[in-house]
C-alpha atoms as a PDB file:
ATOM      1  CA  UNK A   1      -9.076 -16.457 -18.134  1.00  0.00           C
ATOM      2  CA  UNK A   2      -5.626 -18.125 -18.990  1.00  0.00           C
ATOM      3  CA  UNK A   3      -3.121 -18.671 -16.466  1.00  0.00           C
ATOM      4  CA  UNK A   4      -0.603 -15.788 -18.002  1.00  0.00           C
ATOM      5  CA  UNK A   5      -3.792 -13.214 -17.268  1.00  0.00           C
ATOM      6  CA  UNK A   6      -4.344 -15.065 -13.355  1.00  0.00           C
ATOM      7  CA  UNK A   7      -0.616 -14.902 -12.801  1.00  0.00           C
ATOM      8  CA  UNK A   8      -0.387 -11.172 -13.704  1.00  0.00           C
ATOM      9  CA  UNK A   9      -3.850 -10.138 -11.665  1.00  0.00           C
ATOM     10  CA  UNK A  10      -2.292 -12.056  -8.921  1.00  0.00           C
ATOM     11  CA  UNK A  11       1.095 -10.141  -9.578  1.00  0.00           C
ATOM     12  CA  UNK A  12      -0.460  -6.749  -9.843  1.00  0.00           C
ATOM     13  CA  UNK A  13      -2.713  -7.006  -6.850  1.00  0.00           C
ATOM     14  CA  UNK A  14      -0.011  -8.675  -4.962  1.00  0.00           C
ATOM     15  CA  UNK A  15       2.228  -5.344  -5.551  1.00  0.00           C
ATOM     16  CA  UNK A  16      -0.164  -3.010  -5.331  1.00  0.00           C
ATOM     17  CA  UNK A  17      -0.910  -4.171  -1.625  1.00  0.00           C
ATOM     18  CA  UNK A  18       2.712  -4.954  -0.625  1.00  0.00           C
ATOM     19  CA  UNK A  19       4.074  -1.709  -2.202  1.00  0.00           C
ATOM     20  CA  UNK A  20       0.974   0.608  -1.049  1.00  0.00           C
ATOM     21  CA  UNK A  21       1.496  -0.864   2.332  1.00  0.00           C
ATOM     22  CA  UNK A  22       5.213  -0.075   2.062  1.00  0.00           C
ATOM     23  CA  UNK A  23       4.174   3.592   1.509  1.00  0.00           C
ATOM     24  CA  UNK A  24       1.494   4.099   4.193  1.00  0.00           C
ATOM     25  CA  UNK A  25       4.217   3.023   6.851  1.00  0.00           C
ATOM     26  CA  UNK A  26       6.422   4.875   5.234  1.00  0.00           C
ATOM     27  CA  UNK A  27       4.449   8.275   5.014  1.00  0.00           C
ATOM     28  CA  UNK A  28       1.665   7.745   7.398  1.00  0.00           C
ATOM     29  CA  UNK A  29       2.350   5.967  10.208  1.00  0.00           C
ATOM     30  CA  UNK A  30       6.087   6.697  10.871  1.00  0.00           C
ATOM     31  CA  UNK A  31       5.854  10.695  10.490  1.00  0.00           C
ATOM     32  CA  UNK A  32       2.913  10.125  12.823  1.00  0.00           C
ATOM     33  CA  UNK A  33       4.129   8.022  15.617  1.00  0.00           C
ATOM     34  CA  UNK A  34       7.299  10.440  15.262  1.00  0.00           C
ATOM     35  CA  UNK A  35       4.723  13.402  16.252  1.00  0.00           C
ATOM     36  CA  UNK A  36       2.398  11.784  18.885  1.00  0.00           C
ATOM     37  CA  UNK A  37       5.527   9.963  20.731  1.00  0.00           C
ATOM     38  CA  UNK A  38       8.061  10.890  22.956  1.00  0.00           C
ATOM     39  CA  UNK A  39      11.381   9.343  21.709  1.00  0.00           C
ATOM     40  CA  UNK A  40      11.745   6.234  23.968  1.00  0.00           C
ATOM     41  CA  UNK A  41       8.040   4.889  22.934  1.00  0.00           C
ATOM     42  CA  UNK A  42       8.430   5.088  19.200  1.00  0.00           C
ATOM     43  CA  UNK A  43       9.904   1.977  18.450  1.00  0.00           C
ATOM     44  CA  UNK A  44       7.527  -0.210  20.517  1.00  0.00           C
ATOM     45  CA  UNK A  45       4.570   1.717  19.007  1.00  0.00           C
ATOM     46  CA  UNK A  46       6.190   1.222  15.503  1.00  0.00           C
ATOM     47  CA  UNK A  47       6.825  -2.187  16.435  1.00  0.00           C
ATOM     48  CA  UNK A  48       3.065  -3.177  17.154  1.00  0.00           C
ATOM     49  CA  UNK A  49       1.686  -1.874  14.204  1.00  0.00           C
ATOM     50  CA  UNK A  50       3.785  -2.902  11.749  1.00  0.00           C
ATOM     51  CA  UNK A  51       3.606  -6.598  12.882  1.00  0.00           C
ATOM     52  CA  UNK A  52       0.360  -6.915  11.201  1.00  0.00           C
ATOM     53  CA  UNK A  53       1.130  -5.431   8.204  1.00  0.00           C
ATOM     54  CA  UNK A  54       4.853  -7.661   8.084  1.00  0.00           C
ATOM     55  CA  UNK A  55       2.331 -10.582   7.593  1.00  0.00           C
ATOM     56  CA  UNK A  56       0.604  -9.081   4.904  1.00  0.00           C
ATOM     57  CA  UNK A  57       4.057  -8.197   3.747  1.00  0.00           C
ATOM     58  CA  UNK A  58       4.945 -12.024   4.037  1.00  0.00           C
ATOM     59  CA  UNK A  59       2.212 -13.080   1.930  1.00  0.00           C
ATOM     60  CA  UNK A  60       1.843 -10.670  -0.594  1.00  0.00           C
ATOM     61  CA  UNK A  61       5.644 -10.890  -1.341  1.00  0.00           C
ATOM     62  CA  UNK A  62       5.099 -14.614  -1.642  1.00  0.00           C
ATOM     63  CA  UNK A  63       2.439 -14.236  -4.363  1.00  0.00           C
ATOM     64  CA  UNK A  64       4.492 -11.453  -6.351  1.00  0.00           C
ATOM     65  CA  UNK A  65       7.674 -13.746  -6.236  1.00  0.00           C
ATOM     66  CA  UNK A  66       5.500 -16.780  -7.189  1.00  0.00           C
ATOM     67  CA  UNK A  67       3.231 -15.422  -9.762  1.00  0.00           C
ATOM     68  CA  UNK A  68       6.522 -13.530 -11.156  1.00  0.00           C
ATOM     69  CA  UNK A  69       8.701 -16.274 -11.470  1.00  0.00           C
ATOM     70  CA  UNK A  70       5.923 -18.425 -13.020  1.00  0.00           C
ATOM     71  CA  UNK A  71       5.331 -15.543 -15.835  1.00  0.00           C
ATOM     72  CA  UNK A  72       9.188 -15.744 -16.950  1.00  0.00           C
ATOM     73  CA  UNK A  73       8.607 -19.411 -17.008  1.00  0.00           C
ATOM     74  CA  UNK A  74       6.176 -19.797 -18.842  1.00  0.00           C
ATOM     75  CA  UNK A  75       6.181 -16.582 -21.460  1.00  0.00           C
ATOM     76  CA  UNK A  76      10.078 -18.192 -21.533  1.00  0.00           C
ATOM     77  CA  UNK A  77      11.542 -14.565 -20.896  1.00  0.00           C
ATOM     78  CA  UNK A  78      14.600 -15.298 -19.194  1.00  0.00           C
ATOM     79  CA  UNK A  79      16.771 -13.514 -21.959  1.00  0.00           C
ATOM     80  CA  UNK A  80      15.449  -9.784 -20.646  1.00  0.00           C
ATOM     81  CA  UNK A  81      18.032 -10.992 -18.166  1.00  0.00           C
ATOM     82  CA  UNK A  82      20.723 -10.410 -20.269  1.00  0.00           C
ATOM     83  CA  UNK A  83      19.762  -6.943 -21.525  1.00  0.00           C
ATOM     84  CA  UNK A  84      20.362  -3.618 -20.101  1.00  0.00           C
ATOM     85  CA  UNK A  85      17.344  -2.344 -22.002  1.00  0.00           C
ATOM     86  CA  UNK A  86      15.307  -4.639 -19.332  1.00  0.00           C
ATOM     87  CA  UNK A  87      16.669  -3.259 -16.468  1.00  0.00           C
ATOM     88  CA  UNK A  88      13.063  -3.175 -14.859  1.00  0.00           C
ATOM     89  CA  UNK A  89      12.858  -7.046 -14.963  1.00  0.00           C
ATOM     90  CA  UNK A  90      16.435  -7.199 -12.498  1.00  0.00           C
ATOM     91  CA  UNK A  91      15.244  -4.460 -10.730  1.00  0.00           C
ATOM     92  CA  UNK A  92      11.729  -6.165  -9.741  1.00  0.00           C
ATOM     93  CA  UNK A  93      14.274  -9.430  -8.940  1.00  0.00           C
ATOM     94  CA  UNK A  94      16.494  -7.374  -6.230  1.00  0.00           C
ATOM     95  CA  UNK A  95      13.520  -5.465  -4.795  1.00  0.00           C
ATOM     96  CA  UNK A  96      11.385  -8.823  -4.152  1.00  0.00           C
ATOM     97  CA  UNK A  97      14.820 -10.184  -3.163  1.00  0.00           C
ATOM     98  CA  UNK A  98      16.176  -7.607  -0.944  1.00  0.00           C
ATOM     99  CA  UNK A  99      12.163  -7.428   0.679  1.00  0.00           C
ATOM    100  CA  UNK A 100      11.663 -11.250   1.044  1.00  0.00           C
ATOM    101  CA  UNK A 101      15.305 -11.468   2.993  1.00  0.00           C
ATOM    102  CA  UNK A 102      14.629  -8.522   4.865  1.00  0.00           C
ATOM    103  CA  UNK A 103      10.801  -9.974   5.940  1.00  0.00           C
ATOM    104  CA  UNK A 104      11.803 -14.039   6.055  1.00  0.00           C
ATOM    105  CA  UNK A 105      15.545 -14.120   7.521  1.00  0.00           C
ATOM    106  CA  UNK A 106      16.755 -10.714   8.638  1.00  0.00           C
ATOM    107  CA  UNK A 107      14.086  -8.863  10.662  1.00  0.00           C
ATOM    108  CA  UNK A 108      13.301 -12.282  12.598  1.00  0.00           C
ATOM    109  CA  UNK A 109      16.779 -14.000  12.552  1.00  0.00           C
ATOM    110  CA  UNK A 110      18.223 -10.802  14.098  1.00  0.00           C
ATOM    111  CA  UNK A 111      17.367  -7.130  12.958  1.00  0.00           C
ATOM    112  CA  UNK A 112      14.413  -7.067  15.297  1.00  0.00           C
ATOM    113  CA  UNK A 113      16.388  -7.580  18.084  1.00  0.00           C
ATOM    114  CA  UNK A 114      19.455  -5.589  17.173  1.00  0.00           C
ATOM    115  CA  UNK A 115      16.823  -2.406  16.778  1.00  0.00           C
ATOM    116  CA  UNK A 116      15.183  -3.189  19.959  1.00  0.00           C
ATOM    117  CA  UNK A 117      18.496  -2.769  22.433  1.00  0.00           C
ATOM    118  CA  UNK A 118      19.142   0.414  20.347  1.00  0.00           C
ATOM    119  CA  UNK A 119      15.718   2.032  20.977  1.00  0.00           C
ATOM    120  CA  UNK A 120      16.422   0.695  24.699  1.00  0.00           C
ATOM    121  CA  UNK A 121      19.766   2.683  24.538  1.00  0.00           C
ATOM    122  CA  UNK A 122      19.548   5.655  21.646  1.00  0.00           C
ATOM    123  CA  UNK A 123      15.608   5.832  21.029  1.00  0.00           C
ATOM    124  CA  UNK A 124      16.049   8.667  18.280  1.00  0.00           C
ATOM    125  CA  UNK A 125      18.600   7.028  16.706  1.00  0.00           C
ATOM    126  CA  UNK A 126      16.693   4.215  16.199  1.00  0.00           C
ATOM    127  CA  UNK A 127      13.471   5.245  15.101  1.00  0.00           C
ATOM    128  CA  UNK A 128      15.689   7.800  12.679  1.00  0.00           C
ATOM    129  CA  UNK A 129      17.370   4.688  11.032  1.00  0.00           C
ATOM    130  CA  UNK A 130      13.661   2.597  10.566  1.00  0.00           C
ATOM    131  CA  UNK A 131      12.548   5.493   8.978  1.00  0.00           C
ATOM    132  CA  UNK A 132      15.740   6.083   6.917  1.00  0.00           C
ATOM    133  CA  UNK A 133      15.598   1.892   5.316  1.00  0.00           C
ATOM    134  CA  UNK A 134      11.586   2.573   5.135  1.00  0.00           C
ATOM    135  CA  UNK A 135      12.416   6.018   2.579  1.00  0.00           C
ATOM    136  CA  UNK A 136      15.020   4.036   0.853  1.00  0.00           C
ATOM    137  CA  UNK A 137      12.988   1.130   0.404  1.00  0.00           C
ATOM    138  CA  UNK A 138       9.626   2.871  -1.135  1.00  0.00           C
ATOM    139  CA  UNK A 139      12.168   4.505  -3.383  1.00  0.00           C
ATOM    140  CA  UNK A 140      13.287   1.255  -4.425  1.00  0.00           C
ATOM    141  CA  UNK A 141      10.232   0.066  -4.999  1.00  0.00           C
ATOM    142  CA  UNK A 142       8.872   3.426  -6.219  1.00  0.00           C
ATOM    143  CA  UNK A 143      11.293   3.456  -9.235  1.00  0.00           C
ATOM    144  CA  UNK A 144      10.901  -0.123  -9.744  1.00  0.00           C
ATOM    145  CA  UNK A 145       7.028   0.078 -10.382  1.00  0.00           C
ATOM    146  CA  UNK A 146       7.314   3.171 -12.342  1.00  0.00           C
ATOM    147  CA  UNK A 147       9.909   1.169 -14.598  1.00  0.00           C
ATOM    148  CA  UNK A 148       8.313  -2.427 -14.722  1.00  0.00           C
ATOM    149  CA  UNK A 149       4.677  -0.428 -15.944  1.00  0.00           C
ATOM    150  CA  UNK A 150       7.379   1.681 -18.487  1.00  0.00           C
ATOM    151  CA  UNK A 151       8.927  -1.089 -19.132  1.00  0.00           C
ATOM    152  CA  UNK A 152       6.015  -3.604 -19.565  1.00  0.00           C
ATOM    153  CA  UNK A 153       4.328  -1.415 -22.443  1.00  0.00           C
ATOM    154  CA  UNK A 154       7.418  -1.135 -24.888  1.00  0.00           C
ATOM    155  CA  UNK A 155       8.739   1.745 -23.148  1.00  0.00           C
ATOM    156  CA  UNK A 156      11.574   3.368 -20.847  1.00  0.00           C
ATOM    157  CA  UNK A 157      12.028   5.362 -17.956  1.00  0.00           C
ATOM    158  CA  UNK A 158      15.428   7.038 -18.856  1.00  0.00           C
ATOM    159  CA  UNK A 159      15.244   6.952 -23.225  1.00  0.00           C
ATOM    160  CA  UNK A 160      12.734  10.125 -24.159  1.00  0.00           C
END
């Protein structure tokens, strides 16, 4: 095995659990906390079970980033950069970007806080805006996946 096929295994499984995990939450647990839980305990439910998965998160984004960055090293592809026809490649930069900063500075620096004297105060208004940025960031990272796989065997999401 070379290191270009490790890298991508490591990419591709990296994603697959980081993404997939994105989704669960996204579609599993929050629709089901919303129906089992009276407004003031969805948060701190939310809250408990997601830790676990944020360190997955922490990891798994780690790898992708890593195994990522070392693939445009060393296949040299820093030029897709500078084409709009590789619009997959910046997307799959901003989603690990706007995930890492989320999972390594914001949540812990201050959004974790911020969202916990709002569910103290406005409990439905809360819980409605974690599940809001969870929809909006699966469908980031929905449309990213779909056009990195496009994109990664010749082809493109939006030319038919």
């Amino acid at each position: 095995m070379t290191d270009i096929v490790l890298a991508r295994v490591l990419h591709v499984l990296a994603v697959v659990l980081w993404i997939g995990g994105v989704g669960m939450v996204t579609t599993v647990l929050l629709p089901s906390i919303r129906r089992s839980y009276p407004a003031a305990q969805r948060f701190a439910v939310f809250h408990t079970m997601e830790a676990r998965f944020a360190r997955q998160a922490r990891i798994t984004t780690t790898v992708a980033g890593l195994s990522g960055f070392y693939m445009a090293w060393r296949l040299d592809v820093w030029d897709r950069f500078r084409s709009a026809d590789f619009w997959w490649m910046h997307a799959m930069v901003l989603t690990w970007l706007v995930f890492t900063t989320m999972l390594f500075v914001v949540e812990p620096l201050f959004l974790e806080r911020l969202l916990s004297r709002r569910a103290a105060s406005a409990p439905e208004s809360a819980y409605r805006l974690v599940e809001w940025l969870h929809r909006l960031l699966l469908s980031l990272s929905l449309l990213t996946v779909a056009g990195a796989v496009a994109g990664s065997i010749g082809g493109n999401l939006f030319t038919w």
